[in-house]
C-alpha atoms as a PDB file:
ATOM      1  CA  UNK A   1       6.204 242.021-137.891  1.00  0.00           C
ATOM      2  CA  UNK A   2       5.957 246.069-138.808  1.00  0.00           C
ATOM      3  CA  UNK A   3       8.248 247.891-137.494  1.00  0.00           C
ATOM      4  CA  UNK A   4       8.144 252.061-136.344  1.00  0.00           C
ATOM      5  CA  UNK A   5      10.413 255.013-136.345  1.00  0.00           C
ATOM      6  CA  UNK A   6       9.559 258.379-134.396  1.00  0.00           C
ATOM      7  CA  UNK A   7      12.249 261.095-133.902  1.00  0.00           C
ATOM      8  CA  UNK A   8      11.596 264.292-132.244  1.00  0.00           C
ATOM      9  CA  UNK A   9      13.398 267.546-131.616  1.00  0.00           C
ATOM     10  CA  UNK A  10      13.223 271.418-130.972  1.00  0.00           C
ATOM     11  CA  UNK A  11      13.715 272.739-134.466  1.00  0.00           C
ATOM     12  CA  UNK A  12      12.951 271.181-137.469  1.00  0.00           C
ATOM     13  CA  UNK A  13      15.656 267.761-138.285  1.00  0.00           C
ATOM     14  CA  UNK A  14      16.613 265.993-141.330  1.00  0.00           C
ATOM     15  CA  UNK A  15      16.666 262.404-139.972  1.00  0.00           C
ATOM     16  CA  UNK A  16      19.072 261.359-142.946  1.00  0.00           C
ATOM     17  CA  UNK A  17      21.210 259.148-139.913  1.00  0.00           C
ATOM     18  CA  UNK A  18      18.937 257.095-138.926  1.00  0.00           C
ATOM     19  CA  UNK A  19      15.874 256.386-141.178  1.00  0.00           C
ATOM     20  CA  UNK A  20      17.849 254.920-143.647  1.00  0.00           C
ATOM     21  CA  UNK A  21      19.520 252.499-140.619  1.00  0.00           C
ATOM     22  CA  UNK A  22      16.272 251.876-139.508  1.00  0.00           C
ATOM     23  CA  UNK A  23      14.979 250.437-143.074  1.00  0.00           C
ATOM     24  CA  UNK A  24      17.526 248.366-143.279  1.00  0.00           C
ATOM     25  CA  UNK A  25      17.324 247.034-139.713  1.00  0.00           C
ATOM     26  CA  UNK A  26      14.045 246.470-140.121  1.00  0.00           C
ATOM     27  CA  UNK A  27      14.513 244.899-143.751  1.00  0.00           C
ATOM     28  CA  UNK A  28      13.056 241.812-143.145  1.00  0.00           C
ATOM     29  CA  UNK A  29       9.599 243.638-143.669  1.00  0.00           C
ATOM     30  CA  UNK A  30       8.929 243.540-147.230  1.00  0.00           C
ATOM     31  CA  UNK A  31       5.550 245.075-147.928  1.00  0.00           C
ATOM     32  CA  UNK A  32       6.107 248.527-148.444  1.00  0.00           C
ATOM     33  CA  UNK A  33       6.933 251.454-146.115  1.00  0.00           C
ATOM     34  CA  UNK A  34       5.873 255.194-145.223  1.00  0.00           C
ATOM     35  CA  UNK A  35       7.094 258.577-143.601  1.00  0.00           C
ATOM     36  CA  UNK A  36       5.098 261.165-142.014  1.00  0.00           C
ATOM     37  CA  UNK A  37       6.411 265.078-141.278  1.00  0.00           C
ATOM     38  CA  UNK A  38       5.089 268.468-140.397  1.00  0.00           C
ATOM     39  CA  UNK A  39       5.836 271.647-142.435  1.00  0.00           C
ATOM     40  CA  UNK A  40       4.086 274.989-141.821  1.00  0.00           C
ATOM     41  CA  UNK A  41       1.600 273.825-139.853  1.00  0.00           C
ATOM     42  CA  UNK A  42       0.526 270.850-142.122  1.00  0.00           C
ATOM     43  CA  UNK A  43       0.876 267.567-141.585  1.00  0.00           C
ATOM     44  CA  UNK A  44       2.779 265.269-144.381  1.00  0.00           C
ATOM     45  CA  UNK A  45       2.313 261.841-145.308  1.00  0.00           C
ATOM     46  CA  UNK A  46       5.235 259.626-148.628  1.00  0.00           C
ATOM     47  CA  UNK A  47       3.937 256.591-149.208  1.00  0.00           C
ATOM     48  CA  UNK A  48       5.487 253.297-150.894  1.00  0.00           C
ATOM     49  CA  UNK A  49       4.524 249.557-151.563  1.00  0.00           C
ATOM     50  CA  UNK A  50       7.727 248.616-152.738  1.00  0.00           C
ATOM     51  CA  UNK A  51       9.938 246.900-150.961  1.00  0.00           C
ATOM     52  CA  UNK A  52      12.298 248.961-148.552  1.00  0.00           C
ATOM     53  CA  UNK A  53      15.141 247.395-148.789  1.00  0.00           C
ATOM     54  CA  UNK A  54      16.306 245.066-152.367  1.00  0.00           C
ATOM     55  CA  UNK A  55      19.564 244.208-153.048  1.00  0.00           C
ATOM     56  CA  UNK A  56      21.722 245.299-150.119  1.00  0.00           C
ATOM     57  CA  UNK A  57      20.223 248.834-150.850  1.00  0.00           C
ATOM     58  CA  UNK A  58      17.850 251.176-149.314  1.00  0.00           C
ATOM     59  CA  UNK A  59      14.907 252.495-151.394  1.00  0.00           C
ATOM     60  CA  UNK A  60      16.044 255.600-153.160  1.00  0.00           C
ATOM     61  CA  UNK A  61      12.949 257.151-152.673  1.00  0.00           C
ATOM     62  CA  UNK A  62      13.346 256.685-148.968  1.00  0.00           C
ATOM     63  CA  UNK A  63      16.953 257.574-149.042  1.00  0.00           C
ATOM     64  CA  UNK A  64      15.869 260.931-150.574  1.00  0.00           C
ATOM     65  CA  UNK A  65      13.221 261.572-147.943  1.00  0.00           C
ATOM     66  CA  UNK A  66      15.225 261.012-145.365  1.00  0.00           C
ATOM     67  CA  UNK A  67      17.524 263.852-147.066  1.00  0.00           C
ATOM     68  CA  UNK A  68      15.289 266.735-147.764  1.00  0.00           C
ATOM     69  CA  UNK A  69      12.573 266.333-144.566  1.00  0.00           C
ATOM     70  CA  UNK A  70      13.149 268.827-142.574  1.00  0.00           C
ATOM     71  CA  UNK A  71      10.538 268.555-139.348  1.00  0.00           C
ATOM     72  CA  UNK A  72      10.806 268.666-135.281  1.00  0.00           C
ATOM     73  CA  UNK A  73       8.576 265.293-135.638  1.00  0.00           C
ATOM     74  CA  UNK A  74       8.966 262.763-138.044  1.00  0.00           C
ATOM     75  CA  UNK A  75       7.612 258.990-138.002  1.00  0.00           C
ATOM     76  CA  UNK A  76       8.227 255.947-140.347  1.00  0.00           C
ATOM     77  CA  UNK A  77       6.500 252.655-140.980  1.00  0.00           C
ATOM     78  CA  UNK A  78       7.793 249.617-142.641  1.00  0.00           C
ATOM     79  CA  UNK A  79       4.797 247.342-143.251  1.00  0.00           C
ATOM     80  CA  UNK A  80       5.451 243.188-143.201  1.00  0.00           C
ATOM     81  CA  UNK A  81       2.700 241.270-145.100  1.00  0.00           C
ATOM     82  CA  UNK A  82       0.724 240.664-142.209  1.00  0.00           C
ATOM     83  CA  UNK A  83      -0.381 244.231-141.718  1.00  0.00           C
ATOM     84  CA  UNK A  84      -2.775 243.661-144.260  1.00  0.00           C
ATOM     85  CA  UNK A  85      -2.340 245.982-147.422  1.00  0.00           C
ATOM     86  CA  UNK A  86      -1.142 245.324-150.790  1.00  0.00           C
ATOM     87  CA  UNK A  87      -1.506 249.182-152.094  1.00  0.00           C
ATOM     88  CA  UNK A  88       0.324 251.935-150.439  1.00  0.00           C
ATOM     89  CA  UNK A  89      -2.337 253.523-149.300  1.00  0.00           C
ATOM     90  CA  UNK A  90      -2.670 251.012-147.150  1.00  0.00           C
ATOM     91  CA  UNK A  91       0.400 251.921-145.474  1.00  0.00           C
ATOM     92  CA  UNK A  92       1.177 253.727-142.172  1.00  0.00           C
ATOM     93  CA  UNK A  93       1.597 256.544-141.445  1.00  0.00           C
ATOM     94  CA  UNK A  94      -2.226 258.290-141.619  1.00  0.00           C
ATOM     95  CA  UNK A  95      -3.027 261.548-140.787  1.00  0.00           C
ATOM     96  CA  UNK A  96      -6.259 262.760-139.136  1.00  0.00           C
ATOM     97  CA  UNK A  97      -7.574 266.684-137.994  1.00  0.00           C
ATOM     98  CA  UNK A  98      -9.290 266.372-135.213  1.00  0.00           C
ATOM     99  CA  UNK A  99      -8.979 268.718-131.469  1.00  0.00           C
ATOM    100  CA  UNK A 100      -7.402 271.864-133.390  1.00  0.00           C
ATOM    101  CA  UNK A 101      -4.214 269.519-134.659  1.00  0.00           C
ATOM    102  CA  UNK A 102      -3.255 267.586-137.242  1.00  0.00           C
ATOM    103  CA  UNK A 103      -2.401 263.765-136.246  1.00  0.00           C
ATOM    104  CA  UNK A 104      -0.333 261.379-137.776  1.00  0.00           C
ATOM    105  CA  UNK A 105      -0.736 257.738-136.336  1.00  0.00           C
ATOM    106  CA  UNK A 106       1.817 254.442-136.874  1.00  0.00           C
ATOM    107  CA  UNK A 107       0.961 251.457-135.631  1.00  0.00           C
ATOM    108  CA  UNK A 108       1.992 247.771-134.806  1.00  0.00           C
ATOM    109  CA  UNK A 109       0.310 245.013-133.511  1.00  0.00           C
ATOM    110  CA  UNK A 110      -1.275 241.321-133.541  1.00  0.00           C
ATOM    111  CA  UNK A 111      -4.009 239.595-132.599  1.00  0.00           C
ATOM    112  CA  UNK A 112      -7.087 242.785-132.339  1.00  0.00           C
ATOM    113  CA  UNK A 113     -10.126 242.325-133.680  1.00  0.00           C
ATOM    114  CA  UNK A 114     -10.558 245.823-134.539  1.00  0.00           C
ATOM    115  CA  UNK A 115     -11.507 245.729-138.027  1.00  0.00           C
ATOM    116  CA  UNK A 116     -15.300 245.215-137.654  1.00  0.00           C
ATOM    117  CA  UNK A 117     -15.107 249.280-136.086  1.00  0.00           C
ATOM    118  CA  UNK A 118     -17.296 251.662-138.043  1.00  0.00           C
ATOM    119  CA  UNK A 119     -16.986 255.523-136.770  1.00  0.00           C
ATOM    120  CA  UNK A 120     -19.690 257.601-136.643  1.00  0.00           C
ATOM    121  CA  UNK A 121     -17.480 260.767-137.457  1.00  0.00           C
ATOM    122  CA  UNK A 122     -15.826 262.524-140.327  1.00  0.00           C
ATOM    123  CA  UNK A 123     -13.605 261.679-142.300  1.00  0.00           C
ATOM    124  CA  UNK A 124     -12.895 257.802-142.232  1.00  0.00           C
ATOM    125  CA  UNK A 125     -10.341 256.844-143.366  1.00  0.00           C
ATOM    126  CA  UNK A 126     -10.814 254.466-146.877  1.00  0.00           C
ATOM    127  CA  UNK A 127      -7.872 251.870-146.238  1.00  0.00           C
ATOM    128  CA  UNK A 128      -9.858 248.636-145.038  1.00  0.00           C
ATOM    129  CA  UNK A 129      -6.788 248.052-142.622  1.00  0.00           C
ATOM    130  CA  UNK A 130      -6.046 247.624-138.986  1.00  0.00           C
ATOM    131  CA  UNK A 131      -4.189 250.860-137.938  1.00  0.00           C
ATOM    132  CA  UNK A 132      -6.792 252.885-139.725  1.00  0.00           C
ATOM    133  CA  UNK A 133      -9.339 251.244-137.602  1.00  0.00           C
ATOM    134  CA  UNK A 134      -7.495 251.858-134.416  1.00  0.00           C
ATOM    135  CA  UNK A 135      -6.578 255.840-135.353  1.00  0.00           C
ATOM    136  CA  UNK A 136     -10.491 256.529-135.675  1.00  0.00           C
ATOM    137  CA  UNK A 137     -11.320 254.497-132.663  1.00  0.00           C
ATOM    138  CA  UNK A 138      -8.533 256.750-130.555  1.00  0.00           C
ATOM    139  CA  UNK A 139      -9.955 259.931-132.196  1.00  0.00           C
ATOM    140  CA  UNK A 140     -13.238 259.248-131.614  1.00  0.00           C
ATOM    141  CA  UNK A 141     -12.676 258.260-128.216  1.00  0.00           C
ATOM    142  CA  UNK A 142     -10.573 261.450-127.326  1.00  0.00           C
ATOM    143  CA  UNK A 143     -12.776 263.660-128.922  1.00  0.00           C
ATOM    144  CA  UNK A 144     -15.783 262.361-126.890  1.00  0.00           C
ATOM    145  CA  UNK A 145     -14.040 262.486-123.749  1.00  0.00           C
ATOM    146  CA  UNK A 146     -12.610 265.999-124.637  1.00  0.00           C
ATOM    147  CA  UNK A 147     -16.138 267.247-125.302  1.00  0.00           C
ATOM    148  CA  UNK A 148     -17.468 265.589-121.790  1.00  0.00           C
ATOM    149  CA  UNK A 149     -14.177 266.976-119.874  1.00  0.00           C
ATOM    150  CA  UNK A 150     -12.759 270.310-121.595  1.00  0.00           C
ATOM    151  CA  UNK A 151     -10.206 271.001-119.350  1.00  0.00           C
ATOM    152  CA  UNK A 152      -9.148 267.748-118.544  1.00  0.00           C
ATOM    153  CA  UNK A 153      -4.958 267.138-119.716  1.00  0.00           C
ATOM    154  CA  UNK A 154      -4.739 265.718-123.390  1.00  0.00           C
ATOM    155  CA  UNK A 155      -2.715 262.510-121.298  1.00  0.00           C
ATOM    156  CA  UNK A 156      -5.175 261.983-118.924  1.00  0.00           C
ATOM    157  CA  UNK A 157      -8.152 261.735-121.665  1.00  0.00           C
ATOM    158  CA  UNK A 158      -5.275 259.811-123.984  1.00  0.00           C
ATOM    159  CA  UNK A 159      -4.862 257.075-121.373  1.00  0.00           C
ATOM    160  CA  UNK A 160      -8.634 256.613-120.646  1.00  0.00           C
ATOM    161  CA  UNK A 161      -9.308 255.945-123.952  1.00  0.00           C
ATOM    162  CA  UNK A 162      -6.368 253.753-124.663  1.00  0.00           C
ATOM    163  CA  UNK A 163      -8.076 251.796-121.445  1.00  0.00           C
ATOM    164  CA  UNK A 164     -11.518 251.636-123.313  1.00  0.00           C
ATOM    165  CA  UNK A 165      -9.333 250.417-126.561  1.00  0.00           C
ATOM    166  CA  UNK A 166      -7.905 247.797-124.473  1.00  0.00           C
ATOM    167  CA  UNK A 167     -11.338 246.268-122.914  1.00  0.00           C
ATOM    168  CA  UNK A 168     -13.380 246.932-126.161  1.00  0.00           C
ATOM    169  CA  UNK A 169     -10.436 245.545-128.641  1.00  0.00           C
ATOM    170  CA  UNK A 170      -8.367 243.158-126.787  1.00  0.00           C
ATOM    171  CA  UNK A 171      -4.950 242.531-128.690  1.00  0.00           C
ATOM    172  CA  UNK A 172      -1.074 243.765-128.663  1.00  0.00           C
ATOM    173  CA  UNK A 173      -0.837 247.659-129.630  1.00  0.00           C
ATOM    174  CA  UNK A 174       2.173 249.383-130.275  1.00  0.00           C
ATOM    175  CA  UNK A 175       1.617 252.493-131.361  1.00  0.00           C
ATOM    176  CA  UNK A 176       3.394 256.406-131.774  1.00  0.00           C
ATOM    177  CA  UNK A 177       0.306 259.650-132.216  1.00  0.00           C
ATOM    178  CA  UNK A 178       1.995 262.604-133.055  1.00  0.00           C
ATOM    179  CA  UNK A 179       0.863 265.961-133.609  1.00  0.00           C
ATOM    180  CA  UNK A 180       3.618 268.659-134.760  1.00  0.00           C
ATOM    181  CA  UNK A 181       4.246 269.724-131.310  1.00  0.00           C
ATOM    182  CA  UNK A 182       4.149 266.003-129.201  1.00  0.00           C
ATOM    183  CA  UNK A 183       5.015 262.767-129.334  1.00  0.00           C
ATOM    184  CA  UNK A 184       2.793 260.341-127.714  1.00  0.00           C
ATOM    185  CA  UNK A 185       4.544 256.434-127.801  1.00  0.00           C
ATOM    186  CA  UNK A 186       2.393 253.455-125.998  1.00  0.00           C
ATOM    187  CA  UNK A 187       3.065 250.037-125.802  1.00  0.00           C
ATOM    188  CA  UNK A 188       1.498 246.446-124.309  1.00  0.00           C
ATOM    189  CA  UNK A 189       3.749 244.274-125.978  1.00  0.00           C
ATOM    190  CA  UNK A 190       6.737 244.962-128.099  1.00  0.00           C
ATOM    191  CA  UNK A 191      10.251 246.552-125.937  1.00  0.00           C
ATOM    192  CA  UNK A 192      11.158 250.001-127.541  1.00  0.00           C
ATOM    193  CA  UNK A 193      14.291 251.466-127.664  1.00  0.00           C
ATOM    194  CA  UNK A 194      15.326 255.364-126.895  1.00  0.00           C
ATOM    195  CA  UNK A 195      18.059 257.549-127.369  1.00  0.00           C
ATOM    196  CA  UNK A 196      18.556 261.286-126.686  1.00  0.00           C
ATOM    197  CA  UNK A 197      21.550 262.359-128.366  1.00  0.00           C
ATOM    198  CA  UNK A 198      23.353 266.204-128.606  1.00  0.00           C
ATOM    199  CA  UNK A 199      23.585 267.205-132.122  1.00  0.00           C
ATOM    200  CA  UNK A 200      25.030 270.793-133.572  1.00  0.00           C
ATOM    201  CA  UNK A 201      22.020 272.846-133.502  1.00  0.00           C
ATOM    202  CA  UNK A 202      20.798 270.995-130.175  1.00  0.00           C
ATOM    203  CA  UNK A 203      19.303 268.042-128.769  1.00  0.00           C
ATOM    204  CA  UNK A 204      17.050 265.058-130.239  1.00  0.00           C
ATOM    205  CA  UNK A 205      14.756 261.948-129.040  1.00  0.00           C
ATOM    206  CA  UNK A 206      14.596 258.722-131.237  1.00  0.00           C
ATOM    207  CA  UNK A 207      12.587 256.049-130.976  1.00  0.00           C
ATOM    208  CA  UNK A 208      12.228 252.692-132.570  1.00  0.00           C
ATOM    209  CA  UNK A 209      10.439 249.250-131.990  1.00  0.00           C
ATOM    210  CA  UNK A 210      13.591 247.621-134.116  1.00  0.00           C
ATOM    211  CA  UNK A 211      15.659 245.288-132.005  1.00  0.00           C
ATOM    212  CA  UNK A 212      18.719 246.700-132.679  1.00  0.00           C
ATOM    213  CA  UNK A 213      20.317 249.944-132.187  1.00  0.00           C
ATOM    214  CA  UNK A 214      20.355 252.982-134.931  1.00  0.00           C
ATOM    215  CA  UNK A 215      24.040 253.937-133.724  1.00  0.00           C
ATOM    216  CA  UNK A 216      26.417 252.665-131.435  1.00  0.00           C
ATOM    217  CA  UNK A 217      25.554 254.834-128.233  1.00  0.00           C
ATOM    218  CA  UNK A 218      23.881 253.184-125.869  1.00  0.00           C
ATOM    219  CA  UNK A 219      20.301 253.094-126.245  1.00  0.00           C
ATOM    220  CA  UNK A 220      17.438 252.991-123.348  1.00  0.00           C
ATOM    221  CA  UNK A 221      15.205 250.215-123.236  1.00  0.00           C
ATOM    222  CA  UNK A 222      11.324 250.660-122.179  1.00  0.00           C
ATOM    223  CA  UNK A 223       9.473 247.311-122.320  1.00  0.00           C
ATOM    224  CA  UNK A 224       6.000 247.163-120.518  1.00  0.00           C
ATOM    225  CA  UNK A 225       5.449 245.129-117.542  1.00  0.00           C
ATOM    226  CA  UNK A 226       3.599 241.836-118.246  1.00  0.00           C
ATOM    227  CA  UNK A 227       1.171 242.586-115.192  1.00  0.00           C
ATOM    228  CA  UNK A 228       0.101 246.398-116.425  1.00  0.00           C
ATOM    229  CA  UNK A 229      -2.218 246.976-119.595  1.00  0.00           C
ATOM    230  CA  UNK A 230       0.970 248.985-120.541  1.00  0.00           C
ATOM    231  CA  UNK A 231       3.120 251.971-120.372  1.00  0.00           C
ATOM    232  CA  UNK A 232       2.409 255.629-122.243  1.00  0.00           C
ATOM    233  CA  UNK A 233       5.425 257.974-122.964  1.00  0.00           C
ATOM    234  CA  UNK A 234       4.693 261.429-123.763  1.00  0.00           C
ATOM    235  CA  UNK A 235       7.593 263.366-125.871  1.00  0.00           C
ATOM    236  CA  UNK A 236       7.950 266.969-126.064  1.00  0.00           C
ATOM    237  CA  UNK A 237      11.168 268.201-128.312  1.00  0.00           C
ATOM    238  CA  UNK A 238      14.483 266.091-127.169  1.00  0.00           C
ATOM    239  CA  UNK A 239      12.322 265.305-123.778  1.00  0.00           C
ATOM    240  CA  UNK A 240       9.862 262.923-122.067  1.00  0.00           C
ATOM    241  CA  UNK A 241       7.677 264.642-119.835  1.00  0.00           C
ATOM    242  CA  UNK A 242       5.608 261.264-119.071  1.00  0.00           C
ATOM    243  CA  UNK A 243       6.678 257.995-118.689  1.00  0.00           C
ATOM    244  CA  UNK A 244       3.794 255.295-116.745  1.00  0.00           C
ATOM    245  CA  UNK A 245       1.624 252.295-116.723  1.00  0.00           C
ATOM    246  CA  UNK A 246      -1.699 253.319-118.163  1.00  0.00           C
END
């Protein structure tokens, strides 16, 4: 299965510990892999369908991102052939504009039926894949609940419309929607692991839905309870600020 990276800080962070770790922890997913960042206001997206990981070595192309990206949010994807795309732009991350931000969107999961959703809004998204499927559905939900409650909080109207997702789409989601400002993780089915950690310039949040640690601290586990329709973390800098069943 797919596997997803999300760090988030202060002040823009080269991740170059720990998305090369996570590729090769999550190695076993050969179908290609992606990277999302903000810069200036804009929202990023380096795409690959090569493998991630080939002869005990990390792609140099993502060893080089990891490098030079320089952002206070930044979110990886490394696709397994069930996720459904042969071409990288298949691949996670995507990016949507939509409420006066930028989004970027990574995503895994099993067992939705998703794919038969057609949005009624600009721009769709071309890649005839699963997560693009569920990003539209999530904008289109929040921007119709936005319009019908203005001043109701971004996690409230979040949460409702993961709810709707859930009744309308049965399946396992676990997904991180990011704009260059917050983090937004949820879950139903897969644990995720956390770590704030102090670094020179200050502190930073990681999160990953690989098994294993990125570095030897000791990391925080968050796995959803089997009897809730699962839990929502919102991530602001090296903080949460939310942490619940939806």
């Amino acid at each position: 299965m797919c596997d997803i990276f999300a760090l988030s800080a202060g002040y823009n962070y080269t991740a170059q510990d720990y998305l090369p770790v996570f590729a090769e922890k999550a190695r076993k997913n050969m179908n290609g892999w992606g990277i999302g960042f903000f810069r200036d206001g804009q929202a990023f997206v380096e795409k690959s369908s090569e493998q991630v990981f080939v002869d005990d070595q990390v792609h140099e192309s993502f060893q080089r991102l990891a490098r030079v990206i320089d952002s206070r949010i930044i979110v990886s994807h490394i696709s397994c052939p069930l996720s459904g795309g042969r071409h990288s732009a298949h691949n996670n991350p995507f990016a949507l504009t939509f409420l006066d931000h930028i989004w970027l969107f990574v995503n895994v999961g099993r067992d939705q039926e998703i794919e038969q959703y057609r949005s009624d809004n600009e721009p769709r998204l071309e890649a005839e894949v699963k997560a693009a499927r569920i990003f539209e559905y999530l904008r289109d939900a929040l921007v119709s609940r936005m319009n019908q409650y203005p001043y109701g909080s971004l996690y409230a109207v979040l949460r409702d419309s993961i709810r709707k997702l859930l009744s309308d789409y049965p399946g396992n989601y676990t997904f991180f929607l990011a704009n260059e400002s917050v983090l937004f993780c949820f879950s139903n089915f897969r644990r995720l692991l956390m770590l704030r950690k102090s670094e020179t310039l200050g502190d930073i949040l990681l999160v990953t839905s690989v098994g294993e640690r990125l570095s030897p601290e000791e990391w925080l586990t968050i796995e959803p309870d089997e009897s809730s329709l699962g839990q929502l973390m919102v991530i602001a800098g090296p903080d949460v600020l939310h942490l619940d069943d939806i």
